[in-house]
Protein backbone atom coordinates (compact mmCIF):
# COMPACT_ATOMS: atom_id res chain seq x y z
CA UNK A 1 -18.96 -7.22 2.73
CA UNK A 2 -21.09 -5.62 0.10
CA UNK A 3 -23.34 -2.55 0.23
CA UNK A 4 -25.81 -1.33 -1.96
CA UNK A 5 -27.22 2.32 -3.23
CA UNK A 6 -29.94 2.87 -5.24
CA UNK A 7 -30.67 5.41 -7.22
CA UNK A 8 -32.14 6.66 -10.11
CA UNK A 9 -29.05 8.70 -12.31
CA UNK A 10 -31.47 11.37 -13.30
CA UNK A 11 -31.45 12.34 -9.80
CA UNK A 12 -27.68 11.72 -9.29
CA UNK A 13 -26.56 14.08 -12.81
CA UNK A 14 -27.31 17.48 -11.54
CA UNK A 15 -25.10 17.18 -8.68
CA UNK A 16 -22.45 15.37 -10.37
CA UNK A 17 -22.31 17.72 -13.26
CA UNK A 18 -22.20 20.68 -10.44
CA UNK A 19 -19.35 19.32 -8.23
CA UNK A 20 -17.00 18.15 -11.36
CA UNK A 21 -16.70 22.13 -12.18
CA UNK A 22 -14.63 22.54 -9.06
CA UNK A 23 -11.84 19.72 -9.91
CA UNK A 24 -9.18 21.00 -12.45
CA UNK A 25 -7.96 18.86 -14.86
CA UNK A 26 -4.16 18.02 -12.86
CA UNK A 27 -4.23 17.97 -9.41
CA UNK A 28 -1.19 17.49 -7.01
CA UNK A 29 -3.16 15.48 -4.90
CA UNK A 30 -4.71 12.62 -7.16
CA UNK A 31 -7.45 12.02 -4.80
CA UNK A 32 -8.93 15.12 -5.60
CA UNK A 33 -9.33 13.45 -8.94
CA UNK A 34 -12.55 11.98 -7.43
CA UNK A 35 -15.82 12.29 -5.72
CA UNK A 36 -16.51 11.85 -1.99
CA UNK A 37 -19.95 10.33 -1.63
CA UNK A 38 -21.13 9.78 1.64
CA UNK A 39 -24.59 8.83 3.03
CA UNK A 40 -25.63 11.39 5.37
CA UNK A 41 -29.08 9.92 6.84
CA UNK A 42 -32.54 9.47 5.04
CA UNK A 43 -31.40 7.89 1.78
CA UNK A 44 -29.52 11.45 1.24
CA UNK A 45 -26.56 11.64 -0.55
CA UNK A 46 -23.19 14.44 -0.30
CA UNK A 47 -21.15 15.02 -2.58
CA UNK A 48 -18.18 16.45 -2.37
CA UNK A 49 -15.47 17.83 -4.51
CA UNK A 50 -12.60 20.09 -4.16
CA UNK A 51 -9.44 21.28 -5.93
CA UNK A 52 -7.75 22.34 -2.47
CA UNK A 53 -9.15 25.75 -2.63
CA UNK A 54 -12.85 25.20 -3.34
CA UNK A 55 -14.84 22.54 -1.76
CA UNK A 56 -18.30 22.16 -2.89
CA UNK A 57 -20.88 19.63 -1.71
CA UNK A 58 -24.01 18.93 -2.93
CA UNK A 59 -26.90 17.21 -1.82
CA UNK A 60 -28.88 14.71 -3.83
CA UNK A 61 -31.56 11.70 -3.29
CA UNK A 62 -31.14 7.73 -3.13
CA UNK A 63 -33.68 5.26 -3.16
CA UNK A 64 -31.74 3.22 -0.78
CA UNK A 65 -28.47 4.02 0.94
CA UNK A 66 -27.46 2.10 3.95
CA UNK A 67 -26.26 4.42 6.56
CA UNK A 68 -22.04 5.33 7.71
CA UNK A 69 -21.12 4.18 4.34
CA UNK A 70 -18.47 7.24 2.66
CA UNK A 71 -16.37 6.30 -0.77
CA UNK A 72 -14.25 8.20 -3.29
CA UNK A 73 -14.84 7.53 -6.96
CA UNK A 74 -13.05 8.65 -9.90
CA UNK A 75 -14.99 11.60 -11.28
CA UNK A 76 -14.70 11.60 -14.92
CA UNK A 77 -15.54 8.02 -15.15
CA UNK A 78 -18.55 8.35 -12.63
CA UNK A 79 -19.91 11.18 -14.42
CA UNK A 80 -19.43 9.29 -18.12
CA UNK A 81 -21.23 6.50 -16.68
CA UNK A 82 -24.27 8.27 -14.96
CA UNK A 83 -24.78 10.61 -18.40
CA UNK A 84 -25.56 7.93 -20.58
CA UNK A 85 -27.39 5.96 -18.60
CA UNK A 86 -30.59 8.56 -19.71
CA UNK A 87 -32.20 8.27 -15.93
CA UNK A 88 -32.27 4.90 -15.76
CA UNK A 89 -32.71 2.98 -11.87
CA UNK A 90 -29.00 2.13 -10.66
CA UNK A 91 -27.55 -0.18 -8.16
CA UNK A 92 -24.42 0.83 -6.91
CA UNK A 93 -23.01 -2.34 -5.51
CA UNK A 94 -19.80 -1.29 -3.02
CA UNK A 95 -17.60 -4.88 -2.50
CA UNK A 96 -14.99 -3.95 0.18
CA UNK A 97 -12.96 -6.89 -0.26
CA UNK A 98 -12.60 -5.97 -3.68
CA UNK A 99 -12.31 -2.42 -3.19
CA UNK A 100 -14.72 -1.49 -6.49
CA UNK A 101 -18.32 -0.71 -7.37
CA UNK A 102 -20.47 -2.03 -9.58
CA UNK A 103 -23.32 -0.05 -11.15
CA UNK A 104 -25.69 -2.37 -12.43
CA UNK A 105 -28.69 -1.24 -14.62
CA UNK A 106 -31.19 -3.00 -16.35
CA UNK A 107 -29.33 -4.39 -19.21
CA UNK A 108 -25.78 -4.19 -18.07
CA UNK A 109 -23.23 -3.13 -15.31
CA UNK A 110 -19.83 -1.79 -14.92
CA UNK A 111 -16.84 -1.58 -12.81
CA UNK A 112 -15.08 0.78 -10.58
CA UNK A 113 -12.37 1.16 -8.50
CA UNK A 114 -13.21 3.61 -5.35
CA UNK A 115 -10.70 4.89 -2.91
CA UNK A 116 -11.18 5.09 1.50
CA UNK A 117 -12.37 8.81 1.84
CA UNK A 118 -10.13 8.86 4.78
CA UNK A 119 -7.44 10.08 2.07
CA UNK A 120 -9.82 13.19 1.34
CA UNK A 121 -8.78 16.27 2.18
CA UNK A 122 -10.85 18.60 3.97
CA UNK A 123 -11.29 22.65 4.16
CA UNK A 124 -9.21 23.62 7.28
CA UNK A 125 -12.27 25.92 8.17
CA UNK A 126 -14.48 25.82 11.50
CA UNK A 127 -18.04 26.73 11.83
CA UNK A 128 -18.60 30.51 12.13
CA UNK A 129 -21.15 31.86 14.64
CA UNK A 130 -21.37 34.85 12.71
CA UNK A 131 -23.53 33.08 10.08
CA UNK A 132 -25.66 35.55 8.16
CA UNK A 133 -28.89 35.27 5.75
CA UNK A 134 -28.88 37.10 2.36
CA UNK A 135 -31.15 36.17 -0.68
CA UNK A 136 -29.40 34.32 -2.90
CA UNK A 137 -30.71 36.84 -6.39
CA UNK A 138 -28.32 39.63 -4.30
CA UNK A 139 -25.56 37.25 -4.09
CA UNK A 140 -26.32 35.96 -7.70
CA UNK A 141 -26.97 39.82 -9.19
CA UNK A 142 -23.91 41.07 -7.18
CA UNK A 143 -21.69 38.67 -8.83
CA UNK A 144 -22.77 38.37 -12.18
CA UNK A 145 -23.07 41.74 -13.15
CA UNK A 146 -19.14 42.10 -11.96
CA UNK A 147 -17.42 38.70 -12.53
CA UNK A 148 -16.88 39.89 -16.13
CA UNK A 149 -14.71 42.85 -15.58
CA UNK A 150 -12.66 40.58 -13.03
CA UNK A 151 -8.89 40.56 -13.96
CA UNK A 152 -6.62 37.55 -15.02
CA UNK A 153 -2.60 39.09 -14.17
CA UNK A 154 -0.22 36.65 -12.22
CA UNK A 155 1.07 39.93 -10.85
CA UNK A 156 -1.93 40.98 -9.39
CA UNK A 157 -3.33 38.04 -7.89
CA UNK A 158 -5.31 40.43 -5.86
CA UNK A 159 -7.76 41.77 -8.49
CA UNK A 160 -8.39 37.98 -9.46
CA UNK A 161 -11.45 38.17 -7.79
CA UNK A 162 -15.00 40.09 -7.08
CA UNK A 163 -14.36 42.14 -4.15
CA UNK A 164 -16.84 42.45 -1.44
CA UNK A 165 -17.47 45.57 1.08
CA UNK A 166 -20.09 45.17 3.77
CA UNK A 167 -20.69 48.90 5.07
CA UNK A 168 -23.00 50.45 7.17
CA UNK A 169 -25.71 51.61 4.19
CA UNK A 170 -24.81 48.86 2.04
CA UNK A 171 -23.44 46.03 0.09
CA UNK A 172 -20.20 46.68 -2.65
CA UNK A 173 -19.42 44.03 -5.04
CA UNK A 174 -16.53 45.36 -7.26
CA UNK A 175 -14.23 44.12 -10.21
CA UNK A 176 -11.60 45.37 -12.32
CA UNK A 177 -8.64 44.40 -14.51
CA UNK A 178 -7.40 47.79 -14.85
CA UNK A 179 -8.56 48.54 -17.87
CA UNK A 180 -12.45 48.31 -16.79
CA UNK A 181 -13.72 48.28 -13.59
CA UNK A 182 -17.34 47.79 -12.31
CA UNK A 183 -19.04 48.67 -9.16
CA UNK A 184 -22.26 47.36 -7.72
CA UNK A 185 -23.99 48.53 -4.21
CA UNK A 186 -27.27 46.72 -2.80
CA UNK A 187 -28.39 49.30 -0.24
CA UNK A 188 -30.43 46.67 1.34
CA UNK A 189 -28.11 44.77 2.69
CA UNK A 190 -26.56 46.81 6.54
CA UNK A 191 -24.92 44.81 8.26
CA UNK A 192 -21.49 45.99 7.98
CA UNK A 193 -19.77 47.94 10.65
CA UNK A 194 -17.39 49.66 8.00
CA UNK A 195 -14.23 48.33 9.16
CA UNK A 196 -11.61 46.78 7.33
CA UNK A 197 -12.64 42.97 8.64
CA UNK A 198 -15.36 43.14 6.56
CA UNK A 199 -14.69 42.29 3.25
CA UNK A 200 -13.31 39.79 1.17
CA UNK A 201 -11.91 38.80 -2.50
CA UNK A 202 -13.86 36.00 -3.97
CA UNK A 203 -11.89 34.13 -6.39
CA UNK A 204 -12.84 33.31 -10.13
CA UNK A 205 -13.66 29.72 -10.02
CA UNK A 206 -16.28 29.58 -6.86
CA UNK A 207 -17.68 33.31 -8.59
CA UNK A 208 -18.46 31.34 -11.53
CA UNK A 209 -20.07 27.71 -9.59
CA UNK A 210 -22.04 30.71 -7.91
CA UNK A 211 -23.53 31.77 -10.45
CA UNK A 212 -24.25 27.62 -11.80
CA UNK A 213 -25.61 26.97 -8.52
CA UNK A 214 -27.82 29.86 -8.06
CA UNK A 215 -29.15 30.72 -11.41
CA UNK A 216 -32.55 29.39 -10.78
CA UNK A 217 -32.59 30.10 -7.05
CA UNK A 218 -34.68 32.79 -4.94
CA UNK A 219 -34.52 30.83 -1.36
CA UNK A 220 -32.50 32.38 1.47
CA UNK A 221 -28.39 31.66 1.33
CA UNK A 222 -27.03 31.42 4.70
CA UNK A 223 -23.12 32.74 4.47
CA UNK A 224 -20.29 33.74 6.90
CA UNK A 225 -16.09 34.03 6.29
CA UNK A 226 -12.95 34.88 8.25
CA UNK A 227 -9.77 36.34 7.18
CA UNK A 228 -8.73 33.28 5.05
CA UNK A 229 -12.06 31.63 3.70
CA UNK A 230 -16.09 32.37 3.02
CA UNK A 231 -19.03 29.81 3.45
CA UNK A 232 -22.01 29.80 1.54
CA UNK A 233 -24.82 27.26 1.67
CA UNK A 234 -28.55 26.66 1.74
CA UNK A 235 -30.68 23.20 1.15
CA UNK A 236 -29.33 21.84 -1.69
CA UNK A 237 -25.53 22.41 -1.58
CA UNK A 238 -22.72 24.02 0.77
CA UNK A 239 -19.62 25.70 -0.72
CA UNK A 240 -16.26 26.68 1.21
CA UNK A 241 -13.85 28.47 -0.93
CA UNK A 242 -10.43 30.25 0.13
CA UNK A 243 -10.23 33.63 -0.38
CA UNK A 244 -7.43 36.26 -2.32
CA UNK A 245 -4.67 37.50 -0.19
CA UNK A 246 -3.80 40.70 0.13
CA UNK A 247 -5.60 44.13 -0.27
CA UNK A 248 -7.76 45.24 -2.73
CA UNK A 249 -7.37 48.30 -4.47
CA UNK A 250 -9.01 51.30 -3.24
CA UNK A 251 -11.38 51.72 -6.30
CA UNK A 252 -13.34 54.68 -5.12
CA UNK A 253 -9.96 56.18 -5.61
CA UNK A 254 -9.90 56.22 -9.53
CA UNK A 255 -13.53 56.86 -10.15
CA UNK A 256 -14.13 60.37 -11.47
CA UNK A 257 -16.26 62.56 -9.72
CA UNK A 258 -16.02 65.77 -11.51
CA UNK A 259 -17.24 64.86 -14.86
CA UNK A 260 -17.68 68.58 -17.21
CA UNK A 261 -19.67 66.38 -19.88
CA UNK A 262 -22.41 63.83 -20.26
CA UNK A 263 -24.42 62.00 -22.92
CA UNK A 264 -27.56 60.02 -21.99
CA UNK A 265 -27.62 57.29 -24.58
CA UNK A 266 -30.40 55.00 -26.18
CA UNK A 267 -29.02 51.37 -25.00
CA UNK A 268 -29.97 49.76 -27.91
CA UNK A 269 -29.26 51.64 -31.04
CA UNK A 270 -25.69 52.43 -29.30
CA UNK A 271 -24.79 48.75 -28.79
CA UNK A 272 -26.06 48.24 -32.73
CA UNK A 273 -24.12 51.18 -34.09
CA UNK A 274 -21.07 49.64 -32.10
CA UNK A 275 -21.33 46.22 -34.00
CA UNK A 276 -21.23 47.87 -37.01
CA UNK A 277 -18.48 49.60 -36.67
CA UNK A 278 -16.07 47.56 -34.60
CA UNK A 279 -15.07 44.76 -36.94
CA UNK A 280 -13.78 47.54 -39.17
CA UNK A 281 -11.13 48.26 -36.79
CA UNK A 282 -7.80 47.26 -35.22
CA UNK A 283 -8.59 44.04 -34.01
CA UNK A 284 -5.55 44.25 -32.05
CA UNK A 285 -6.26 47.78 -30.21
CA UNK A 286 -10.27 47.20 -30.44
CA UNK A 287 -10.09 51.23 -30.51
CA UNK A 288 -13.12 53.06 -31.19
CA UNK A 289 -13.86 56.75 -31.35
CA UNK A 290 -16.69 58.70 -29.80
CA UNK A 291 -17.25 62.24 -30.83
CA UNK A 292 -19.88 64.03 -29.33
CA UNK A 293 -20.46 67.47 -31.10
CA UNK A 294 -23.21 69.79 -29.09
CA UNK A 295 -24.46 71.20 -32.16
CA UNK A 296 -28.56 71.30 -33.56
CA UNK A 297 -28.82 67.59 -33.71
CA UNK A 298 -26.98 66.31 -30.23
CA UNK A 299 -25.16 62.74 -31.04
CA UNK A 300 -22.32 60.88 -30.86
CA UNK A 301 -20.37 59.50 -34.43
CA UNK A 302 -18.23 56.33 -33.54
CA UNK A 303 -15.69 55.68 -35.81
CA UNK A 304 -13.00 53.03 -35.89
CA UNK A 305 -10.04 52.34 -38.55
CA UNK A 306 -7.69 49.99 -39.30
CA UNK A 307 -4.63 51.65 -41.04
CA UNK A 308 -3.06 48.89 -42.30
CA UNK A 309 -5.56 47.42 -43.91
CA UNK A 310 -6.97 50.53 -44.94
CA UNK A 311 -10.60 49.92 -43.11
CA UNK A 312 -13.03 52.45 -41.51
CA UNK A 313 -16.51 52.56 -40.36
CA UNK A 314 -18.70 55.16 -38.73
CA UNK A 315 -22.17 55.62 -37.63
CA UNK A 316 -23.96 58.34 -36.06
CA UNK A 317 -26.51 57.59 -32.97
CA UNK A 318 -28.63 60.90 -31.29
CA UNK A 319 -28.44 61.16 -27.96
CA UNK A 320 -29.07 64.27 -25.08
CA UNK A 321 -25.35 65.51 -24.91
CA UNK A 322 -24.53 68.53 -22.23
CA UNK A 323 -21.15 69.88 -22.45
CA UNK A 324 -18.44 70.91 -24.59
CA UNK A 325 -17.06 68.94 -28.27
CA UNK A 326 -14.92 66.17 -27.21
CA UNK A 327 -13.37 62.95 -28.87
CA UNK A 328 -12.51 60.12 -26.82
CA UNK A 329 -10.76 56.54 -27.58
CA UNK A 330 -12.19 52.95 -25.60
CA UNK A 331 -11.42 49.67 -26.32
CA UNK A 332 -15.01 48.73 -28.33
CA UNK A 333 -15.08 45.31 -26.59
CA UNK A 334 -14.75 46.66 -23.13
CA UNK A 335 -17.25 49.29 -23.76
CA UNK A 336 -19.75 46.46 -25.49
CA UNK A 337 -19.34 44.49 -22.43
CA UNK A 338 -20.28 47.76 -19.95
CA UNK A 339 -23.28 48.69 -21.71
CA UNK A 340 -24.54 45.49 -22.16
CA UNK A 341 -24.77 45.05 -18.81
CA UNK A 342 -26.66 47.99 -17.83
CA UNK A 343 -30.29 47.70 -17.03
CA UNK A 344 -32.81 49.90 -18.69
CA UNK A 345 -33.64 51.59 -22.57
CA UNK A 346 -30.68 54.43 -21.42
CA UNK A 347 -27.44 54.72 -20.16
CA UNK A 348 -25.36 57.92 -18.86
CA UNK A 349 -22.03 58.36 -20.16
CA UNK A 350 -19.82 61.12 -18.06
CA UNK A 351 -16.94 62.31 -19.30
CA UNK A 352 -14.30 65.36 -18.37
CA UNK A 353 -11.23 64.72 -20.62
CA UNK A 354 -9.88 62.76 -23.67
CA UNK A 355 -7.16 61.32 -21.13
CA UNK A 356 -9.38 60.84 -18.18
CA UNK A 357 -12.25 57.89 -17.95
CA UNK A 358 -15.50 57.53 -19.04
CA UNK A 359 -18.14 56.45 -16.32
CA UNK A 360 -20.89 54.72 -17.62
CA UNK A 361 -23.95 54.76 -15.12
CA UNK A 362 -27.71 53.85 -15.47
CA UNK A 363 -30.21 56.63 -16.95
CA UNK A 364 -33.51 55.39 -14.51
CA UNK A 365 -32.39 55.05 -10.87
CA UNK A 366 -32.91 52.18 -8.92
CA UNK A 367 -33.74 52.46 -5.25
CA UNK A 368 -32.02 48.57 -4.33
CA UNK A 369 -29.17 49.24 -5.75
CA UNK A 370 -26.22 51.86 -7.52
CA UNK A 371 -24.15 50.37 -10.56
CA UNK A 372 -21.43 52.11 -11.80
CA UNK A 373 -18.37 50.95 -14.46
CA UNK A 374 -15.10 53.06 -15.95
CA UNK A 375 -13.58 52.56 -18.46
CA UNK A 376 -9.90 54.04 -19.18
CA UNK A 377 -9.42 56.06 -22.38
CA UNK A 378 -7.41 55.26 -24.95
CA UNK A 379 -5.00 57.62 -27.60
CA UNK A 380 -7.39 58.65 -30.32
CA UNK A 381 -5.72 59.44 -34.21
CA UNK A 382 -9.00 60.07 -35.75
């Protein structure tokens, strides 16, 4: 018995390129090697893909698909196929005898194996009642302005992740790999009840198809999770990942909140002054210097140096600085990365001691939302 799907592969790519993200590159399991396609009513396509943690389907549009018909496919070789093709019409011919495909186009065709999608594994996860609406820019915001600072220690499986708290007057997405951390609360999403239930560590991979899948969406997500996994989905895909174990750090805990000194600090010329002066340092340590001197002409001088190569930079940037003469060591990269990603001309940098960190806040408040990032000091021999 044969059965055909049409399609046109312009309209296949964006889902295939989506799912393949999710599949690593060895799996145990060499079904999840491929794509589950399955026709799910209306000429609509799913398709699946999962590396045993992650499953992410997506939905996409046939010309023709004949109902109850479900396949696995190799993924790298679907995906090569359907790429060069350039959006040309496809017939994907299904011969059951056989067991392969054939995907004939205009001026040629090729062949595939595909494997019963009864082998497929799926996400040992039932339907949540507790299913929740949040727009998919907070989910998208919340994530990327975190993921970055997200850690990457075998040890510490637990801070492999953005870290979600749903309170009672708000929304906290958190990351940290020790070294940085980053801290992010919407205050218009309530629906928390502040207990310890709800929250939950999103791993790295489905933070990162997250932020694929809703870069260029501003519709509604629907989402909902349980002690083990989190569901997110809207129209065009649905994604089930399984969450870290264990629990997360109690970050409030090592964010200072008796700062003695602060700067308030042009974005831009800082972040310029900070390229020029980091590549003359250790590129091992990344260690910059920030001296802040409260004299006529407020500013800070960053200065880095490599002694064995016998490099230095500085540069001086003016800035509104209250407090007492201090200098204090950060890793330059870190620091690039945590003023980069604050919005607005200024940012506020608080400080209290050379051995204590720096918190790094926006200058113009926002009334959504309160972003705040540390970074731990470093031993200064300038």
């Amino acid at each position: 018995m044969i059965k055909t799907i049409k399609f046109q592969s312009a309209s296949l790519l964006p889902a295939l390129s989506l799912s393949s993200k999710v599949i690593n590159a060895k799996n145990v399991m060499p079904i999840l090697n491929d794509f589950r396609i399955e026709v799910v009513g209306n000429n609509e396509l799913s398709i699946t893909a999962s590396d045993g943690e992650t499953w992410l389907t997506m939905q996409a549009q046939a010309t023709e698909a004949p109902n109850e018909t479900t396949l696995c496919i190799e993924a790298k070789s679907l995906l090569q196929v359907i790429s060069n093709l350039n959006g040309k019409d496809i017939a994907m011919e299904i011969d059951d005898d056989k067991h392969i495909v054939n995907l004939k186009y205009d001026k040629g065709h090729c062949t595939l194996p595909y494997e019963d999608a009864m082998e497929y594994p799926r996400p040992k996860f039932d339907e949540l009642q507790d299913t929740k609406n949040i727009k998919a820019s907070i989910i998208y915001d919340a994530i990327g302005r975190a993921s970055f600072a997200v850690g990457n220690d075998e040890l510490r499986q637990v801070m492999n992740g953005v870290h979600f708290d749903f309170l009672q007057d708000g929304m906290v997405s958190v990351a940290t790999d020790a070294k940085k951390l980053v801290k992010m609360k919407n205050t218009l999403v309530r629906h928390g009840d502040g207990e310890a239930d709800s929250q939950y560590t999103l791993p790295t991979k489905p933070c990162n198809l997250l932020l694929s899948l809703l870069a260029k969406n501003e519709g509604d997500l629907q989402y909902a999770f349980d002690e083990k996994n989190v569901v997110f989905k809207n129209d065009s895909f649905s994604m089930i990942a399984r969450l870290v174990e264990g629990r997360y750090p109690n970050y409030n805990a090592v964010i200072p909140n008796e700062s003695t000194k602060f700067a308030t600090i042009d974005k831009e010329e800082f972040l310029i002054a900070l390229k020029h002066v980091l590549p003359m340092g250790s590129t091992q340590t990344q260690l910059v210097a920030l001296r802040f001197a409260n004299v006529i002409t407020c500013g800070v001088t960053i200065i880095a140096q490599d002694l064995d190569f016998n490099k230095s930079a500085q540069e001086f940037v003016e800035c509104d600085y209250v407090g007492d003469d201090i200098t204090i060591g950060f890793n330059g990269s870190a620091l690039m990365q945590l003023v980069q990603n604050t919005a607005g001309d200024k940012f506020i940098l608080a400080m209290d001691t050379p051995q204590r960190a720096g918190v790094i806040t926006e200058a113009q408040e926002n009334k959504e939302y309160q972003y705040t990032s540390i970074i731990m000091p470093m031993l200064v021999n300038v």
